[in-house]
C-alpha atoms as a PDB file:
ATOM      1  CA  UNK A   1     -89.505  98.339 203.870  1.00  0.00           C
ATOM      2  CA  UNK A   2     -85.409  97.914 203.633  1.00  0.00           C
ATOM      3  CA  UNK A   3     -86.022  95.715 206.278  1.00  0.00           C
ATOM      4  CA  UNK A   4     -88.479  93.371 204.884  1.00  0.00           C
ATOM      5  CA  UNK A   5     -86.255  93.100 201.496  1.00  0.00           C
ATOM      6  CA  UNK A   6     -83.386  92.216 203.392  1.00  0.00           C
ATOM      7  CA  UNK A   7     -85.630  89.699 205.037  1.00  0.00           C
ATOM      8  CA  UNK A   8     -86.283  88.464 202.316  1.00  0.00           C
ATOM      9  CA  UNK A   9     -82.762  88.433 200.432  1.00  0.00           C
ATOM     10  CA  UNK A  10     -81.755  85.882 203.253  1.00  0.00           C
ATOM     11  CA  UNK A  11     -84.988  83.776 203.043  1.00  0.00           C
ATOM     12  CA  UNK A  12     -84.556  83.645 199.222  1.00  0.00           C
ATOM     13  CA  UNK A  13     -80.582  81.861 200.147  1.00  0.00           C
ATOM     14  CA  UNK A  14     -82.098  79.702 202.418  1.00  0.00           C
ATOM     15  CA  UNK A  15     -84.130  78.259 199.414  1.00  0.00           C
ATOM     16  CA  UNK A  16     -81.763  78.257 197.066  1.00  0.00           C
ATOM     17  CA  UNK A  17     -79.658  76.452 199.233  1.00  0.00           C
ATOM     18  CA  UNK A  18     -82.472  73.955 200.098  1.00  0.00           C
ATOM     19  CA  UNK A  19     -83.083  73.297 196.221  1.00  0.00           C
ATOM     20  CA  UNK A  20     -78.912  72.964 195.434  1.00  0.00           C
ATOM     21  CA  UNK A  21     -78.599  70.364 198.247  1.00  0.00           C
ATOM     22  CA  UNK A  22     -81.754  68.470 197.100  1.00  0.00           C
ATOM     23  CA  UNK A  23     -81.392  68.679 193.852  1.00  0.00           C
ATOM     24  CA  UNK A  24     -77.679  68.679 192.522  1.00  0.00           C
ATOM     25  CA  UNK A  25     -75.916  66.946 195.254  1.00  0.00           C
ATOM     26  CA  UNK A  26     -78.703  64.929 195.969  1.00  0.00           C
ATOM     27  CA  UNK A  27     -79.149  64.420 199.618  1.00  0.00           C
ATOM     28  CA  UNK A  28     -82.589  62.389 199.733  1.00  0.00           C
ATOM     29  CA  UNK A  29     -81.153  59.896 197.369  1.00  0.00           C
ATOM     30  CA  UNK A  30     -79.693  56.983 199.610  1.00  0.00           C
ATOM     31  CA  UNK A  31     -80.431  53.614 200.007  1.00  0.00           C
ATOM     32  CA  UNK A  32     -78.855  52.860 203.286  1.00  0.00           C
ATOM     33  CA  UNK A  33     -80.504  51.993 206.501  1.00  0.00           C
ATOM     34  CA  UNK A  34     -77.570  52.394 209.667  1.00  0.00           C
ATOM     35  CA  UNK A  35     -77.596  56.036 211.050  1.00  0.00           C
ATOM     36  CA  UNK A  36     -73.660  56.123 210.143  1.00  0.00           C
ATOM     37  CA  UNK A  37     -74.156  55.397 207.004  1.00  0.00           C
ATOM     38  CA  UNK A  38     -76.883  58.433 206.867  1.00  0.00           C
ATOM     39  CA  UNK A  39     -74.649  61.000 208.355  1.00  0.00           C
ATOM     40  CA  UNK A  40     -72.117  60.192 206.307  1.00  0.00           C
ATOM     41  CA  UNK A  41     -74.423  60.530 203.076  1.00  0.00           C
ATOM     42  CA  UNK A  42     -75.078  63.915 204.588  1.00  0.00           C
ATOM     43  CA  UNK A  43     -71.656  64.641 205.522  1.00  0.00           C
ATOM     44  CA  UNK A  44     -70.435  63.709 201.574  1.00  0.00           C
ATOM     45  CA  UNK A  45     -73.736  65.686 199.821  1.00  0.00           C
ATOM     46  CA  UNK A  46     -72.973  69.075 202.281  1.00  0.00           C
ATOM     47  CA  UNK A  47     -69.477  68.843 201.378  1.00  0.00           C
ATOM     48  CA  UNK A  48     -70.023  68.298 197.426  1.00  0.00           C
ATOM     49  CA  UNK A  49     -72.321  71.463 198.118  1.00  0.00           C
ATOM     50  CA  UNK A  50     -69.517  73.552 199.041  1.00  0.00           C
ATOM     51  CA  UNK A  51     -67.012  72.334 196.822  1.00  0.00           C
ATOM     52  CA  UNK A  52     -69.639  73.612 193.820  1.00  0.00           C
END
């Protein structure tokens, strides 16, 4: 049972990080096309992640 909570503990952070990325540093919003510009949309939303 401790097991499955703590399971579940890290599962829930994983989702909550999911939703923080997505929604508050929004990392599906781009409009650019080249794959640099992409990673470096990802590169800027990760970072603004951390810096919250």
């Amino acid at each position: 049972m401790a097991e499955c909570k703590e399971l579940h503990s890290i599962d829930w952070g994983i989702e909550c990080y999911h939703r923080a990325i997505k929604q508050v540093c929004g990392i599906e919003l781009f409009m650019v096309r080249t794959s640099e510009a992409i990673k470096t949309h990802f590169f800027s939303a990760i970072r603004a992640f951390t810096q919250l």
